[in-house]
PDB file of N, CA and C in Angstrom:
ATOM      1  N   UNK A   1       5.031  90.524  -6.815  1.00  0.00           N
ATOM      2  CA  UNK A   1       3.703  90.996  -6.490  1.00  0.00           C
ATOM      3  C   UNK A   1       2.863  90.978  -7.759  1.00  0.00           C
ATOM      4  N   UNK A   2       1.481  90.200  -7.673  1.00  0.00           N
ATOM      5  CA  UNK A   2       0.905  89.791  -8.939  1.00  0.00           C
ATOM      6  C   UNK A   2      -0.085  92.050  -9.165  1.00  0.00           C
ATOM      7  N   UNK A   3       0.270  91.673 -10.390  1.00  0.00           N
ATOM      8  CA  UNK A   3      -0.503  93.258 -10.925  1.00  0.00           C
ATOM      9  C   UNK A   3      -1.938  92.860 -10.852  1.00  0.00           C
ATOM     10  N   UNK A   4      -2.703  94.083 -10.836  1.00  0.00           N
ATOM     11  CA  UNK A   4      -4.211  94.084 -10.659  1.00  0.00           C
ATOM     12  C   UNK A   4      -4.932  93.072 -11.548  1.00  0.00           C
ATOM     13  N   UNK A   5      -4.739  93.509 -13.252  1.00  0.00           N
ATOM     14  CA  UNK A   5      -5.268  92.904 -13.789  1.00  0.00           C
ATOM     15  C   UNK A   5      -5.128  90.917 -13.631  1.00  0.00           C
ATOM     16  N   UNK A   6      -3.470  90.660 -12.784  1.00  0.00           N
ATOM     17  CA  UNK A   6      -3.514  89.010 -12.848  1.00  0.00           C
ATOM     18  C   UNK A   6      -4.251  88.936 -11.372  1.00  0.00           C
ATOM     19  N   UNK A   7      -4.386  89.830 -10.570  1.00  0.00           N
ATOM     20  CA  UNK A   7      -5.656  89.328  -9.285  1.00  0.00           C
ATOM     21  C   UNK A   7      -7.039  89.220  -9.942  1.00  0.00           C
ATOM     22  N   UNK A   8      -7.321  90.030 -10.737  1.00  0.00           N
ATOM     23  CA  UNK A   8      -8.663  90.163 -10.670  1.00  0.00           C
ATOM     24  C   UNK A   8      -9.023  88.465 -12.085  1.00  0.00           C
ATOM     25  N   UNK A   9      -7.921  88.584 -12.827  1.00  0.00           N
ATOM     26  CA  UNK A   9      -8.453  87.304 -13.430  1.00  0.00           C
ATOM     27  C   UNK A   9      -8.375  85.695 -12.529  1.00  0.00           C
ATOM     28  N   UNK A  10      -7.521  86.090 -11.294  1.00  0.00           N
ATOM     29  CA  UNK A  10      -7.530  85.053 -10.571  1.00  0.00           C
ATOM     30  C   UNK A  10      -8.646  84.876  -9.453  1.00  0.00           C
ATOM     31  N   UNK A  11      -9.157  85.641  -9.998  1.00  0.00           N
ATOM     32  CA  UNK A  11     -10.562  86.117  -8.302  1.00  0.00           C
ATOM     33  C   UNK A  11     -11.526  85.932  -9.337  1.00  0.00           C
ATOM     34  N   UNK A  12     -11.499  86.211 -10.820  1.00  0.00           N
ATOM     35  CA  UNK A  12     -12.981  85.737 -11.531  1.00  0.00           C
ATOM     36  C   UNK A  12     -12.574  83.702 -11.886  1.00  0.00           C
ATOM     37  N   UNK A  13     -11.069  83.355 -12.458  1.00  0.00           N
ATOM     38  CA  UNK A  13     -11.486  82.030 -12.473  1.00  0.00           C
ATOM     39  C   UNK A  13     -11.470  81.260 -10.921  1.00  0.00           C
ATOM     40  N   UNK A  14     -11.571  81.796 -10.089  1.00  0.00           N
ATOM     41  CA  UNK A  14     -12.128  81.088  -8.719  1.00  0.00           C
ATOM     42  C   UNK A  14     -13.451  81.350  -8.881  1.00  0.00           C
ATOM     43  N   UNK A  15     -13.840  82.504  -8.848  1.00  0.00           N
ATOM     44  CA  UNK A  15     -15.632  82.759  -9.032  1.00  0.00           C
ATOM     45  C   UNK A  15     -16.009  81.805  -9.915  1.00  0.00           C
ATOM     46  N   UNK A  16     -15.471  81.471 -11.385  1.00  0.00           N
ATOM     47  CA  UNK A  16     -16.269  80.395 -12.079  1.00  0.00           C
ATOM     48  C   UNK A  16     -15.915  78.832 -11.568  1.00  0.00           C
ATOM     49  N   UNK A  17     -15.133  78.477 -10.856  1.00  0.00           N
ATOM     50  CA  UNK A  17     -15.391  77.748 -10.420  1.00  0.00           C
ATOM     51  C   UNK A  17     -16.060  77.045  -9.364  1.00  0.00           C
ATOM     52  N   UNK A  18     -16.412  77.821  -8.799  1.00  0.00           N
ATOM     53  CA  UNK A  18     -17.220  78.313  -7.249  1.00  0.00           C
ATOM     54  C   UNK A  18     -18.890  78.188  -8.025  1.00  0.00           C
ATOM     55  N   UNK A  19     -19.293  78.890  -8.963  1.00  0.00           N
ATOM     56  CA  UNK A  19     -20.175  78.648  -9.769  1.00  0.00           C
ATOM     57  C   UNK A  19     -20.352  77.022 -10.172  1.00  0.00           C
ATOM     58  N   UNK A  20     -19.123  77.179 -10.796  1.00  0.00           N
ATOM     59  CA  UNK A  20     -19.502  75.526 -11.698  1.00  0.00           C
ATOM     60  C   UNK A  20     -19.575  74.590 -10.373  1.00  0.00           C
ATOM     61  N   UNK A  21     -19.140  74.550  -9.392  1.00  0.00           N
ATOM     62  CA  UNK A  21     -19.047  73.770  -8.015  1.00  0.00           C
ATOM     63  C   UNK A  21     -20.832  73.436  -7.630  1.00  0.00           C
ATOM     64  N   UNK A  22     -21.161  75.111  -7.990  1.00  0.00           N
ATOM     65  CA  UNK A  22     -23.041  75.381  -7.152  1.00  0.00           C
ATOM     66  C   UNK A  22     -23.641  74.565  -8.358  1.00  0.00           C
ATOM     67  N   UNK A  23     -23.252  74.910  -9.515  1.00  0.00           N
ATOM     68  CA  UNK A  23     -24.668  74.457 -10.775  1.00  0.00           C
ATOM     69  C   UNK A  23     -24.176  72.679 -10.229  1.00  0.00           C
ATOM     70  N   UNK A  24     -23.186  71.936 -10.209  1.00  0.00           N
ATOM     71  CA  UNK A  24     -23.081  70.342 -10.109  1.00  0.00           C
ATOM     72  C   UNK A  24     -23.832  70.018  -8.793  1.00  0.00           C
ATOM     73  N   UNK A  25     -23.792  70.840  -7.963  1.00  0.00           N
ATOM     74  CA  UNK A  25     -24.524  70.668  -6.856  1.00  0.00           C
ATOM     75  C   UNK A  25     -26.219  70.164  -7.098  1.00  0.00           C
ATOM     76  N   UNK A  26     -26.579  71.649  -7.677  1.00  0.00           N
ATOM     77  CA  UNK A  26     -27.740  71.727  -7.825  1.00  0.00           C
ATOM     78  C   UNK A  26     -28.423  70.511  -8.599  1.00  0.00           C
ATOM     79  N   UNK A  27     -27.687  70.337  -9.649  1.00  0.00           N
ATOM     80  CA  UNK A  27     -28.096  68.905 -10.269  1.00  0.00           C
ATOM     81  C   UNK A  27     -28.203  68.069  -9.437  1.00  0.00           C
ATOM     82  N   UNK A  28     -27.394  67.817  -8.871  1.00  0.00           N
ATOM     83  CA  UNK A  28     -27.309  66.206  -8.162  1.00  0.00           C
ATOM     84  C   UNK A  28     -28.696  66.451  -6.717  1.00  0.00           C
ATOM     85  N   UNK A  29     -28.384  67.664  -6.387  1.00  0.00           N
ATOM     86  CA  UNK A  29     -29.972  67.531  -5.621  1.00  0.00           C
ATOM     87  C   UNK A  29     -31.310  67.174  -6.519  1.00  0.00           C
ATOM     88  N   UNK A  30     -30.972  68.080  -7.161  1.00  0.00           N
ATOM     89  CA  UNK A  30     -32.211  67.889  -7.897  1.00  0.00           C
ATOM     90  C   UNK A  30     -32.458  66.096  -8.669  1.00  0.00           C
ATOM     91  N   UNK A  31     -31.596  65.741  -8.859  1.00  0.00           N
ATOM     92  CA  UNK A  31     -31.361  64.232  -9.577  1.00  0.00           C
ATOM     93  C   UNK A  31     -31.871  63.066  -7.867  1.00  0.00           C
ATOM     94  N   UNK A  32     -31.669  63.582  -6.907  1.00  0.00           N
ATOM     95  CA  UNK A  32     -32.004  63.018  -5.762  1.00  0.00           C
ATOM     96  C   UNK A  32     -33.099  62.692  -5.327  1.00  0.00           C
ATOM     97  N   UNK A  33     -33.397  64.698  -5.525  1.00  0.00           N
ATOM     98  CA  UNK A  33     -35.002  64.538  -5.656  1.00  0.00           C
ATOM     99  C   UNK A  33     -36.326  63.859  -6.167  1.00  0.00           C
ATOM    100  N   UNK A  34     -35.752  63.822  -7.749  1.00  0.00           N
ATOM    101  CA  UNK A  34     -35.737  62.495  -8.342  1.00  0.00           C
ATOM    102  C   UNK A  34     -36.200  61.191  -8.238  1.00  0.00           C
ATOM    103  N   UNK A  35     -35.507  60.427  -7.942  1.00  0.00           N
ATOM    104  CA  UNK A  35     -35.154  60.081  -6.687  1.00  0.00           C
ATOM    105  C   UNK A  35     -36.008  59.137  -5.682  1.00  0.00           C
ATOM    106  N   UNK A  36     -37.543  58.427  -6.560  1.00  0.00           N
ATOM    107  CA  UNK A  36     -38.499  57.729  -5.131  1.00  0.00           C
ATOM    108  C   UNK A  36     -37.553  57.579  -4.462  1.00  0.00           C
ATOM    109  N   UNK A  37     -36.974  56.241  -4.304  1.00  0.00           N
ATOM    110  CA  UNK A  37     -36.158  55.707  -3.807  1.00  0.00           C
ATOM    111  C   UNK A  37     -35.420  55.967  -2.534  1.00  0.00           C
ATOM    112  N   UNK A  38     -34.673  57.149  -3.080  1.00  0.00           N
ATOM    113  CA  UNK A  38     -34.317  57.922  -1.434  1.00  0.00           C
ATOM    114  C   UNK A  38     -35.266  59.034  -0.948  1.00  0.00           C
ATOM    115  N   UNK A  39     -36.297  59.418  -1.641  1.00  0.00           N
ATOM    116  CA  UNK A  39     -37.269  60.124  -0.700  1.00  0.00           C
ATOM    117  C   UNK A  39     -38.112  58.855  -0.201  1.00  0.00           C
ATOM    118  N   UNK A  40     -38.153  57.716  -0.254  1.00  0.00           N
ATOM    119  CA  UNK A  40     -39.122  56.983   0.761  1.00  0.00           C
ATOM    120  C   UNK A  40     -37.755  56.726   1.368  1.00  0.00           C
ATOM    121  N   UNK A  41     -36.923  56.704   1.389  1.00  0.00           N
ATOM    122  CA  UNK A  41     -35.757  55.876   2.172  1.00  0.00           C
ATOM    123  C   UNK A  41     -35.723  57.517   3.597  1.00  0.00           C
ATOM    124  N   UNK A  42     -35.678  58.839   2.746  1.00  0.00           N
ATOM    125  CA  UNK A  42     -35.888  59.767   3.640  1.00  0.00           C
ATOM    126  C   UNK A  42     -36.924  59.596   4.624  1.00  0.00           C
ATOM    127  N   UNK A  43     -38.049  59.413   4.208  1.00  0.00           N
ATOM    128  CA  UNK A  43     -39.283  59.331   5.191  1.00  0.00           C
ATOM    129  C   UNK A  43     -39.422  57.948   6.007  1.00  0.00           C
ATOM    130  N   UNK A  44     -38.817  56.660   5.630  1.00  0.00           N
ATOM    131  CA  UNK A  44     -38.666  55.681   6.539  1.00  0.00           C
ATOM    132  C   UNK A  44     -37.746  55.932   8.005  1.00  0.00           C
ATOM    133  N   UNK A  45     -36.642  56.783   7.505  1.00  0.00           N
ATOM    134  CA  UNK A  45     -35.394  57.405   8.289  1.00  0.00           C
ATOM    135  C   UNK A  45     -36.366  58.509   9.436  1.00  0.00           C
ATOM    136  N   UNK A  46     -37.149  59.206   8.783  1.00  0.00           N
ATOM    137  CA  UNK A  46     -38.215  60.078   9.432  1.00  0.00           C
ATOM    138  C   UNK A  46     -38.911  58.822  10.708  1.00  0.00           C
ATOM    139  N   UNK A  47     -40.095  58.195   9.990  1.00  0.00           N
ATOM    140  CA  UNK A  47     -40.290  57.603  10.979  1.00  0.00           C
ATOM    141  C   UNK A  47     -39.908  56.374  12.146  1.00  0.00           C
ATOM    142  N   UNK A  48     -38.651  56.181  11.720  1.00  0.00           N
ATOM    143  CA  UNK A  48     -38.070  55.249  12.601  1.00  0.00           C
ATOM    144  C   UNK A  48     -37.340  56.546  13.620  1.00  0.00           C
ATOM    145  N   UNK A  49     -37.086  57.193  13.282  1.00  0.00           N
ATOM    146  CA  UNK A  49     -36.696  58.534  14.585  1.00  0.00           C
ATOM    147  C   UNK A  49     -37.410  58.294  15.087  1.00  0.00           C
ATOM    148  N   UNK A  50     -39.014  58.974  14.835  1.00  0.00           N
ATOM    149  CA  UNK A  50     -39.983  59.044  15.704  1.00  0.00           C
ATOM    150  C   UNK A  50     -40.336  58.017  16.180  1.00  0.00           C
ATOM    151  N   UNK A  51     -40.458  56.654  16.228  1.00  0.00           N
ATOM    152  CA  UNK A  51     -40.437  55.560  16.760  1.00  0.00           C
ATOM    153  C   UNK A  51     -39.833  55.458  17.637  1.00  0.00           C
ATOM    154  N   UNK A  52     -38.637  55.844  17.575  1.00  0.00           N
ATOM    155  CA  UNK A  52     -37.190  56.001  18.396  1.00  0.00           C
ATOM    156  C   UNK A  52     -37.884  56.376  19.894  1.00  0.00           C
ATOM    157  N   UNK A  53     -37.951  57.736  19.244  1.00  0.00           N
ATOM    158  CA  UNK A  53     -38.137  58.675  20.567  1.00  0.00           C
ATOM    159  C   UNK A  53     -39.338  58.502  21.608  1.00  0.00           C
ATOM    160  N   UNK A  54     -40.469  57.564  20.869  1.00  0.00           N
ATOM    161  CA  UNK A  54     -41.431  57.126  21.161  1.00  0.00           C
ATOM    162  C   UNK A  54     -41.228  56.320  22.545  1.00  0.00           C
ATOM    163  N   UNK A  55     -40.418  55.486  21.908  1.00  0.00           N
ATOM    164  CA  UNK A  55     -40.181  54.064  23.235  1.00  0.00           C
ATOM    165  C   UNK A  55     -38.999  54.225  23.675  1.00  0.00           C
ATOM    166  N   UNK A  56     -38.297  55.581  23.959  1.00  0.00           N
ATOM    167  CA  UNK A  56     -37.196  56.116  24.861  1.00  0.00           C
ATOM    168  C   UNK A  56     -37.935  56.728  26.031  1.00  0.00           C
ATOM    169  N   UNK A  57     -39.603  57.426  25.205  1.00  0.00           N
ATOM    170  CA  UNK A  57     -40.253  58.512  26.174  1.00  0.00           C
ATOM    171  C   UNK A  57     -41.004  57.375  27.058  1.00  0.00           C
ATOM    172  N   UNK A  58     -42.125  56.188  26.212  1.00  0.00           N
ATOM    173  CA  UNK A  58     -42.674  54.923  26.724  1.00  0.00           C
ATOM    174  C   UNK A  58     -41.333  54.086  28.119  1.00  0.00           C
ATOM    175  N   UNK A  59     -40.139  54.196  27.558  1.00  0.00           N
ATOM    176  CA  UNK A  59     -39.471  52.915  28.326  1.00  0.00           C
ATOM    177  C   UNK A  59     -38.943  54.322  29.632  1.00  0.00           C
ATOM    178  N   UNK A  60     -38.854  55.261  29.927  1.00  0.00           N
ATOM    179  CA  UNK A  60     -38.555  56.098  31.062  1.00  0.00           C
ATOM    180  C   UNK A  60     -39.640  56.272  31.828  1.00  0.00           C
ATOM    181  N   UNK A  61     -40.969  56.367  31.466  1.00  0.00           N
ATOM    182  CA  UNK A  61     -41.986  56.505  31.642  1.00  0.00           C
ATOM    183  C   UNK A  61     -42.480  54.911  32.808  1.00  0.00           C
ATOM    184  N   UNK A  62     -42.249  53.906  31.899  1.00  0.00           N
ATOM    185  CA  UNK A  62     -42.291  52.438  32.302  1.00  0.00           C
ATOM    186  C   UNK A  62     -41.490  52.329  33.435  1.00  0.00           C
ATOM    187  N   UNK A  63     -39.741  52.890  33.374  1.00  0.00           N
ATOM    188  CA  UNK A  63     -39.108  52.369  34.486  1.00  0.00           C
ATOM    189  C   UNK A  63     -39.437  53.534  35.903  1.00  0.00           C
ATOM    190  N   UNK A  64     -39.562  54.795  35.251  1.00  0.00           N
ATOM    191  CA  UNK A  64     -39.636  55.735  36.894  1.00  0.00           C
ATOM    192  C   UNK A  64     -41.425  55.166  37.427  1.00  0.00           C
ATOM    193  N   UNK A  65     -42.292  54.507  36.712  1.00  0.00           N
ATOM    194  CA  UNK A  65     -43.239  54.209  37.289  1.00  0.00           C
ATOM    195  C   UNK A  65     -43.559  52.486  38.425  1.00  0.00           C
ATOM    196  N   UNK A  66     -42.175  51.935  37.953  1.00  0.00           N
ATOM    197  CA  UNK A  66     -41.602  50.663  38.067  1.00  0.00           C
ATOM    198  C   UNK A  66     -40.755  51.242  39.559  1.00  0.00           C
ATOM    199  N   UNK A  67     -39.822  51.996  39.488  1.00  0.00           N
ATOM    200  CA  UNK A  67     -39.090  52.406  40.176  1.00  0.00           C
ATOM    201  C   UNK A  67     -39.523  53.241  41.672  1.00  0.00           C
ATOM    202  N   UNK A  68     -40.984  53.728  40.985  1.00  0.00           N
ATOM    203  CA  UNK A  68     -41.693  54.167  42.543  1.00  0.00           C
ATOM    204  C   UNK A  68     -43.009  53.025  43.419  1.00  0.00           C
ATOM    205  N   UNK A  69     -42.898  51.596  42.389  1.00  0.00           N
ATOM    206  CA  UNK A  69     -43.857  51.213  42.796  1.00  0.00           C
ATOM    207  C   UNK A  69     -43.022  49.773  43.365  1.00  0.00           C
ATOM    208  N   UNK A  70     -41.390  49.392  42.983  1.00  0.00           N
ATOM    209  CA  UNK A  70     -40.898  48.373  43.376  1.00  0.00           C
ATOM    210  C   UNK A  70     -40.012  48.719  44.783  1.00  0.00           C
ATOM    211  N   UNK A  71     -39.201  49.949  44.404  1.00  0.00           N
ATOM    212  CA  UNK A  71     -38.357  50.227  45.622  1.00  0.00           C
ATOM    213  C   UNK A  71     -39.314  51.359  46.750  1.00  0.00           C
ATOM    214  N   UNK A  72     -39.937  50.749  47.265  1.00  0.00           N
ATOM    215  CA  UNK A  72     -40.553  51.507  48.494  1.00  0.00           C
ATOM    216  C   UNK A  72     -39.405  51.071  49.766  1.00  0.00           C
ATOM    217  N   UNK A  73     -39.395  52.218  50.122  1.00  0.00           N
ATOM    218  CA  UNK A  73     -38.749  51.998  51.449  1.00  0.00           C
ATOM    219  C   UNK A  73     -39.350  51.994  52.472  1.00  0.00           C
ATOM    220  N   UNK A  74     -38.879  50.923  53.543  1.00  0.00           N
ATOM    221  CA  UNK A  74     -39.304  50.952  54.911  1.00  0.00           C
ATOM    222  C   UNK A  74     -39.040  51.933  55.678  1.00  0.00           C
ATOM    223  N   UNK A  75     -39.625  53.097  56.264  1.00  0.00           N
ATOM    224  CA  UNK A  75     -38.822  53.785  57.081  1.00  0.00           C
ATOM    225  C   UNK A  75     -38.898  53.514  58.701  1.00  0.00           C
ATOM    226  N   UNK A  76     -37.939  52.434  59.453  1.00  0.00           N
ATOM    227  CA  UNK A  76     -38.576  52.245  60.642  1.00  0.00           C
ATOM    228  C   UNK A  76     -37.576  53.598  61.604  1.00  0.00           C
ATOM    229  N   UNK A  77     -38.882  53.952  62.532  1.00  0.00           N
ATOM    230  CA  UNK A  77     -38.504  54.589  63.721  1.00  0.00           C
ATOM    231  C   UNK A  77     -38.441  53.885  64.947  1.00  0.00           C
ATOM    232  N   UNK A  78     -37.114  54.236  65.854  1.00  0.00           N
ATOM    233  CA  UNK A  78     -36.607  53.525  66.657  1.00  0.00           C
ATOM    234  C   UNK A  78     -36.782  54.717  67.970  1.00  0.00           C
ATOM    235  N   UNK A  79     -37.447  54.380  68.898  1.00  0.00           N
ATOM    236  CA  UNK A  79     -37.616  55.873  69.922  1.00  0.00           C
ATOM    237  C   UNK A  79     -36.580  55.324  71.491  1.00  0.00           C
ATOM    238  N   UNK A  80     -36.385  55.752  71.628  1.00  0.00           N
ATOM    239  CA  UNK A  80     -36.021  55.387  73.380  1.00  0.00           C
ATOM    240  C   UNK A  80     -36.796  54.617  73.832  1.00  0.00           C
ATOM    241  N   UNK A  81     -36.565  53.754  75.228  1.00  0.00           N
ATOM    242  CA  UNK A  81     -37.491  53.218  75.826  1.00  0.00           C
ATOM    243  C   UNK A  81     -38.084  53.748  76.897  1.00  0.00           C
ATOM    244  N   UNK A  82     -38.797  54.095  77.177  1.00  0.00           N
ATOM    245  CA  UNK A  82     -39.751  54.290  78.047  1.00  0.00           C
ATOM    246  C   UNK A  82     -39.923  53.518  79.398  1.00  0.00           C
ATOM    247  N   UNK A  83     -40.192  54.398  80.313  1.00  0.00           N
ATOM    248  CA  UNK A  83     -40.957  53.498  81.305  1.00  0.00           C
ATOM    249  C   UNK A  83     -42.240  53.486  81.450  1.00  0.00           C
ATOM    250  N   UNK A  84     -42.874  52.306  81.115  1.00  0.00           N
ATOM    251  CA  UNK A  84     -44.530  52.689  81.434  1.00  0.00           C
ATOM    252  C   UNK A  84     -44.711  52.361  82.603  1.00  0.00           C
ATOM    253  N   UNK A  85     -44.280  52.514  83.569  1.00  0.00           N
ATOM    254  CA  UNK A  85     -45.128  51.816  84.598  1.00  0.00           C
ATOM    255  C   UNK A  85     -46.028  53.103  85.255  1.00  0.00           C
ATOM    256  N   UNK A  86     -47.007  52.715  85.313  1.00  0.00           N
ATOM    257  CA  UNK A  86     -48.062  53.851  85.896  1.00  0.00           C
ATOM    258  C   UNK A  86     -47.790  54.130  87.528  1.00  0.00           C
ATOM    259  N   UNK A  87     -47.744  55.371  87.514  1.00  0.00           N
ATOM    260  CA  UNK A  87     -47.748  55.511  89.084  1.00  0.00           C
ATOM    261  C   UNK A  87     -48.852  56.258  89.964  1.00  0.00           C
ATOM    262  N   UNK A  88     -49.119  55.658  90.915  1.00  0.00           N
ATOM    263  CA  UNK A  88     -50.353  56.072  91.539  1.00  0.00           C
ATOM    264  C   UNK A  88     -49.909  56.734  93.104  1.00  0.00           C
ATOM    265  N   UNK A  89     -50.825  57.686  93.061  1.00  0.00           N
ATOM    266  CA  UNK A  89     -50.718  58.400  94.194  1.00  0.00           C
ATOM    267  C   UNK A  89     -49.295  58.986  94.287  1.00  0.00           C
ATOM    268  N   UNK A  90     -49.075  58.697  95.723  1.00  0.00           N
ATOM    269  CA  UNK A  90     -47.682  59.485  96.028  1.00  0.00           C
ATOM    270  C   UNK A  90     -46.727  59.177  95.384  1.00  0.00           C
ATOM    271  N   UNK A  91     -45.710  59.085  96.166  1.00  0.00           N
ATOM    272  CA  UNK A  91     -44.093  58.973  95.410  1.00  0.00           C
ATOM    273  C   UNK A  91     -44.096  57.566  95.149  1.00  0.00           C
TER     274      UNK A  91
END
């Protein structure tokens, strides 16, 4: 069973490394940021989404308006036949 003092130095060199993990982080965002390159590469990525979604909303739009104006259905009604013959007077 490790004694207090070897936990607590094993719980601070995890903390500094957990640290040194965040500060390399932070650089490399920040070096990204940096960065034209992938911030226009970000905002091309931006608007080709929206493009995306554009002519997903345009092409559903196109086919349910396609779809109510090609498949019309016939609805025929079929009744019994009838007798017309007119009858006059008596039986």
């Amino acid at each position: 069973m490790a004694s207090c003092p070897e936990k607590l130095l094993e719980e601070f060199e995890a903390f500094e490394q957990d640290l040194e993990v965040e500060t390399i982080l932070k650089k490399v965002k920040v070096e990204l940021l940096l960065d034209e390159g992938v911030s226009e590469f970000g905002e091309r990525l931006k608007e080709r989404e929206q493009l995306k979604q554009a002519a997903q909303t345009t092409r559903a739009a196109y086919n349910n308006c396609r779809s109510l104006t090609t498949n019309r259905s016939v609805t025929t009604i079929v009744l019994p036949p009838t007798d017309l013959r007119v009858v006059r007077g008596g039986s």
